[in-house]
N, C-alpha and C. Protein backbone atom coordinates (compact mmCIF):
# COMPACT_ATOMS: atom_id res chain seq x y z
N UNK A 1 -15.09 -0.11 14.15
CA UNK A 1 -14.70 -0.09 12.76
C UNK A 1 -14.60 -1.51 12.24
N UNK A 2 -14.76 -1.70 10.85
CA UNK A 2 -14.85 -2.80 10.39
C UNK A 2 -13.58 -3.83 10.70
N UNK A 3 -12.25 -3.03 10.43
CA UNK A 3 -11.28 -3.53 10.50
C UNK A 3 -10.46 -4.40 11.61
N UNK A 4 -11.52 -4.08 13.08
CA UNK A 4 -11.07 -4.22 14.43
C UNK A 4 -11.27 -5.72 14.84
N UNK A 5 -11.79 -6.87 14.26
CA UNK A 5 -11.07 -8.35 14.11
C UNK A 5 -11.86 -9.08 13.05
N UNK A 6 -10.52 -8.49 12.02
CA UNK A 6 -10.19 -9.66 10.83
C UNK A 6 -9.44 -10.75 11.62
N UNK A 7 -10.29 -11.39 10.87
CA UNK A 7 -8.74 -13.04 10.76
C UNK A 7 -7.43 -13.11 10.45
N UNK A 8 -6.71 -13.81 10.79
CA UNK A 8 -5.22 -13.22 10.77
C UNK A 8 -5.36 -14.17 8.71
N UNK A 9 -6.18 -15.07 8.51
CA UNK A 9 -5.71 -14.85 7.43
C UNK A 9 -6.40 -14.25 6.12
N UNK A 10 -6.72 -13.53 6.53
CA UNK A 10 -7.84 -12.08 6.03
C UNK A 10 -6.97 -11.21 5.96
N UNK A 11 -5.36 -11.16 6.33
CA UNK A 11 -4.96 -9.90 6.34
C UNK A 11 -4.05 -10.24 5.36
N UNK A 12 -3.31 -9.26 4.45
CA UNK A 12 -2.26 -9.28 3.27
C UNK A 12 -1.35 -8.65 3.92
N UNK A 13 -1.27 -7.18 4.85
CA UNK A 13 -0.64 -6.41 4.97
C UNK A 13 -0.39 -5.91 6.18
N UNK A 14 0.40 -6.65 6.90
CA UNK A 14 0.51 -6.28 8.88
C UNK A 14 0.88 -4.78 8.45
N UNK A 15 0.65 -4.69 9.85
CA UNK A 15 1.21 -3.42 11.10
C UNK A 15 2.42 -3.03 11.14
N UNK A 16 2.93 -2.29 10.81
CA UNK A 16 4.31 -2.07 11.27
C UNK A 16 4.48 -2.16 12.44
N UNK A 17 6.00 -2.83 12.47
CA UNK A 17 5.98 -2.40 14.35
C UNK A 17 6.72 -1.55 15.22
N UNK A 18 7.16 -0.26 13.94
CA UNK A 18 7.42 0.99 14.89
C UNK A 18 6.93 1.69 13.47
N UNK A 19 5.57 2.76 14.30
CA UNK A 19 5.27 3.54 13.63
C UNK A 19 4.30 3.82 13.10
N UNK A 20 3.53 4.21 11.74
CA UNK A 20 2.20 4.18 11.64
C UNK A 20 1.97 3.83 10.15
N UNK A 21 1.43 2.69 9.59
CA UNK A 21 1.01 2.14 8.59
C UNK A 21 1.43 0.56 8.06
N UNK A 22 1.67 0.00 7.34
CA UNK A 22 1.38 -1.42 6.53
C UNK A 22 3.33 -1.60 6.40
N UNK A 23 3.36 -2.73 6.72
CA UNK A 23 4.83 -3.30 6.41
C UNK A 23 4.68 -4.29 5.47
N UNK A 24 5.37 -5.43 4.96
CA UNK A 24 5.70 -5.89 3.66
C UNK A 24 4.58 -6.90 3.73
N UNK A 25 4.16 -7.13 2.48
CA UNK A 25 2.77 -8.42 2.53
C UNK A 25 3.22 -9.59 3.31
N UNK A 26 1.78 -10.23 3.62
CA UNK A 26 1.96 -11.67 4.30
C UNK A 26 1.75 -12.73 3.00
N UNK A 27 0.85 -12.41 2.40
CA UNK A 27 0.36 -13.52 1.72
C UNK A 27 0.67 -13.30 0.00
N UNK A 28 0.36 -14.01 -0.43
CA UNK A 28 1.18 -13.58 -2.53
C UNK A 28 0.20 -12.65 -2.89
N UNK A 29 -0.87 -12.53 -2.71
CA UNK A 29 -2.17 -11.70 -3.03
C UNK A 29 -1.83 -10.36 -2.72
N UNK A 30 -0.89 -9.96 -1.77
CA UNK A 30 -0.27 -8.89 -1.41
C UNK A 30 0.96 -8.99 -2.21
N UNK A 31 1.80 -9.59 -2.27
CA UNK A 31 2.68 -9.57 -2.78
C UNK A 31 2.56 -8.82 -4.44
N UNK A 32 1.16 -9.80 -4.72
CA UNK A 32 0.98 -9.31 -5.94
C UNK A 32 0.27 -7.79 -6.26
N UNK A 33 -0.77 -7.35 -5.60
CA UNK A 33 -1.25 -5.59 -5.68
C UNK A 33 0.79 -5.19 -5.56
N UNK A 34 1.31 -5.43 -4.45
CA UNK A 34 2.85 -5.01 -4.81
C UNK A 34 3.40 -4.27 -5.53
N UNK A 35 3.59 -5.41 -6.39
CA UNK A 35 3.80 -5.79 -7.97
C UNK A 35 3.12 -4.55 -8.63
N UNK A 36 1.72 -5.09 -8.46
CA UNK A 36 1.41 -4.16 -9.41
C UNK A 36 1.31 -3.01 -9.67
N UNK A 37 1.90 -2.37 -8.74
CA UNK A 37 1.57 -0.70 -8.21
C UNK A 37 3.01 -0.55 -8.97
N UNK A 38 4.00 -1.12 -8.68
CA UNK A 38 5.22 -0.86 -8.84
C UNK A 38 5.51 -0.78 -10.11
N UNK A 39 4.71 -2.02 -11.07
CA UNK A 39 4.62 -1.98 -12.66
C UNK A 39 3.89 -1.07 -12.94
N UNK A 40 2.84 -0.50 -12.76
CA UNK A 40 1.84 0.95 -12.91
C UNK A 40 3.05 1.65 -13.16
N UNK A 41 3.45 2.20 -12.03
CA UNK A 41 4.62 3.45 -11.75
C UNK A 41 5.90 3.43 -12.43
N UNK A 42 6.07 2.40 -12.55
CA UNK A 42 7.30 2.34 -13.93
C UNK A 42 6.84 2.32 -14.95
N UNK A 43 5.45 1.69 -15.46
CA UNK A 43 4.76 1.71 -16.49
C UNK A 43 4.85 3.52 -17.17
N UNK A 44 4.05 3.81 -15.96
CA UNK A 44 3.94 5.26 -16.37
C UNK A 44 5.12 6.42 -16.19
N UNK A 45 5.83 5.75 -15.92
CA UNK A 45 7.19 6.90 -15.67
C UNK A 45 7.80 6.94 -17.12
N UNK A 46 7.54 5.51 -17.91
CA UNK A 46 8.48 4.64 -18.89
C UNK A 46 7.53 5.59 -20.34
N UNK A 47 6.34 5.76 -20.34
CA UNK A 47 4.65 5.86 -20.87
C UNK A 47 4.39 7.42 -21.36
N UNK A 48 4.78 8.21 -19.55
CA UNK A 48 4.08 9.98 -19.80
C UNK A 48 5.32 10.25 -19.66
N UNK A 49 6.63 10.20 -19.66
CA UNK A 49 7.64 11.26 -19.31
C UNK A 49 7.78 12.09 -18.40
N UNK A 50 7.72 12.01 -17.09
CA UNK A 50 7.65 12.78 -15.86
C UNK A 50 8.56 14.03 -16.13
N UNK A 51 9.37 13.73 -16.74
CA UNK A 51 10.48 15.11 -16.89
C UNK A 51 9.89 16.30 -17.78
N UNK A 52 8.76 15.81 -18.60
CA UNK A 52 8.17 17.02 -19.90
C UNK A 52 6.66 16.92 -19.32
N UNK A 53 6.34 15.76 -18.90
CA UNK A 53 4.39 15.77 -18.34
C UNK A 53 3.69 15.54 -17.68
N UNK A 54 4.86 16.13 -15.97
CA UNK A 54 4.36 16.50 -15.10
C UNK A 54 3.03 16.63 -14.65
N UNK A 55 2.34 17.55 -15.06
CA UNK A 55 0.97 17.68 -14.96
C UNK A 55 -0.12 16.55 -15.62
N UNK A 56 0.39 15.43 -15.56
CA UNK A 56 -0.22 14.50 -16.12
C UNK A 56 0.76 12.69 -14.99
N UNK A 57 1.73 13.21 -14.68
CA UNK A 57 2.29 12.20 -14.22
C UNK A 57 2.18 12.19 -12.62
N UNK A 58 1.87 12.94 -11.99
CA UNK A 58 1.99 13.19 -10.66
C UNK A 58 0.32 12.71 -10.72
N UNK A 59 -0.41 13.41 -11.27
CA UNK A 59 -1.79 12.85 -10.78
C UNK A 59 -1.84 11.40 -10.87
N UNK A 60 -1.23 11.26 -11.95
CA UNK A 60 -1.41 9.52 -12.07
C UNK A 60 -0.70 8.59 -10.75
N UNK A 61 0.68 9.22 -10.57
CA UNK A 61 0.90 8.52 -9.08
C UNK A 61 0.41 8.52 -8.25
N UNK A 62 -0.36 9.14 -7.73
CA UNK A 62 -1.16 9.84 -6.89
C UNK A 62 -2.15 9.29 -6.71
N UNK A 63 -3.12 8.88 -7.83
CA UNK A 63 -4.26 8.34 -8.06
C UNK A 63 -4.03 6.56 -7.50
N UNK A 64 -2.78 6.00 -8.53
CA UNK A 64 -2.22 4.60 -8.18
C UNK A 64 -2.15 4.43 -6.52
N UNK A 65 -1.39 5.48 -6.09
CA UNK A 65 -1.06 5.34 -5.04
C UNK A 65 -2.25 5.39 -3.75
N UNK A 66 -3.04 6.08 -3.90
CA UNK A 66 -4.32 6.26 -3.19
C UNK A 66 -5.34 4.62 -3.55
N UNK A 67 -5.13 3.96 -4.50
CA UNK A 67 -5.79 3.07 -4.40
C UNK A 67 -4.59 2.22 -4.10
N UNK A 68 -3.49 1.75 -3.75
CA UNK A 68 -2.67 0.88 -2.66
C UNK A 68 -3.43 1.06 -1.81
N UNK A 69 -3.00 2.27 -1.22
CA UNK A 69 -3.36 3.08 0.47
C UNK A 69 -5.35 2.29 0.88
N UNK A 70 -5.95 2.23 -0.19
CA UNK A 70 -7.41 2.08 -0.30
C UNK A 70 -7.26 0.78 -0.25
N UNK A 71 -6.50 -0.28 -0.73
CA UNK A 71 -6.16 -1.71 -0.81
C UNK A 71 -5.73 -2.17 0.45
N UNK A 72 -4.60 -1.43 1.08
CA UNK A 72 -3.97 -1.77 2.17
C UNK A 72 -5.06 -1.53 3.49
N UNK A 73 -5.72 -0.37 3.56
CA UNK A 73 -6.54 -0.34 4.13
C UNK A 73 -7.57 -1.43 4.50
N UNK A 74 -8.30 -1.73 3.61
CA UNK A 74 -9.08 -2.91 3.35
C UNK A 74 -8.50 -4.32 3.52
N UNK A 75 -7.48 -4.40 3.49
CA UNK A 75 -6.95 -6.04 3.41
C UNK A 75 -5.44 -6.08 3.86
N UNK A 76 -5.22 -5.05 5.16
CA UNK A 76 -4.60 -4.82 6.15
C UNK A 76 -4.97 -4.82 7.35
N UNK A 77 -4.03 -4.58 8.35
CA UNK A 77 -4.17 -4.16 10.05
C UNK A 77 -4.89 -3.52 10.29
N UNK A 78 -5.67 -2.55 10.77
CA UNK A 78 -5.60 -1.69 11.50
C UNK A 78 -4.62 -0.43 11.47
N UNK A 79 -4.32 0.64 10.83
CA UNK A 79 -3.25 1.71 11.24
C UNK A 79 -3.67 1.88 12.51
N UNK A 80 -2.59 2.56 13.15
CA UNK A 80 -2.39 2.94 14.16
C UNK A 80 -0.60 3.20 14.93
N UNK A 81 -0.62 4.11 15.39
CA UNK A 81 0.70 4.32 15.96
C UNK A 81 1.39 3.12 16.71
N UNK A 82 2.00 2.83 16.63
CA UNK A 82 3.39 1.84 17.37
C UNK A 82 4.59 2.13 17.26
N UNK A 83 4.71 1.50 19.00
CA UNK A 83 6.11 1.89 19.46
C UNK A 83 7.09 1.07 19.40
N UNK A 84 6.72 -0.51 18.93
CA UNK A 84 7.25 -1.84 18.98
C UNK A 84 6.56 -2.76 19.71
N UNK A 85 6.78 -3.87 19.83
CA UNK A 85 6.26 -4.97 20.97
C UNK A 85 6.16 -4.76 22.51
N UNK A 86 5.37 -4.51 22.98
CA UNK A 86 5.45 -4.97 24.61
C UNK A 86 5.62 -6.11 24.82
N UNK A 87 6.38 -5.95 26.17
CA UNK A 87 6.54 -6.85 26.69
C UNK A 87 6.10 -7.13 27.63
């Protein structure tokens, strides 16, 4: 897979290290998609009214959120299960 050696500074978004997916950014470039997912989602909470337009607000998180997941993917670790550090 493509992902199996990036450069460590190729990556925005380590490994967790118990468990399976992306822990907090390394670099501001991460920091910033962050950001911006987070302003999206308040954007649109603030925007469609989740409480009356539901059927319009869930897709939209959904959608935001699938392109993080598509971001993190790409300019992250590797997923994969972990148990913590060996030693």
């Amino acid at each position: 897979m493509a992902n199996d050696h990036k450069d460590a500074k190729d990556i925005w978004f380590p490994a967790k290290k118990y468990g399976w997916g992306w822990g907090i950014p390394l670099t501001w470039q991460g920091w910033a998609v962050l950001a911006a997912y987070m302003a999206l989602a308040f954007a649109g909470a603030a925007f469609i009214a989740p409480s009356r337009y539901h059927v319009w607000f869930l897709p939209y998180i959904f959608l935001i959120s699938v392109l993080l997941v598509f971001i993190c993917w790409k300019k992250g670790e590797k997923p994969q299960w972990r148990w913590g550090k060996k030693d």
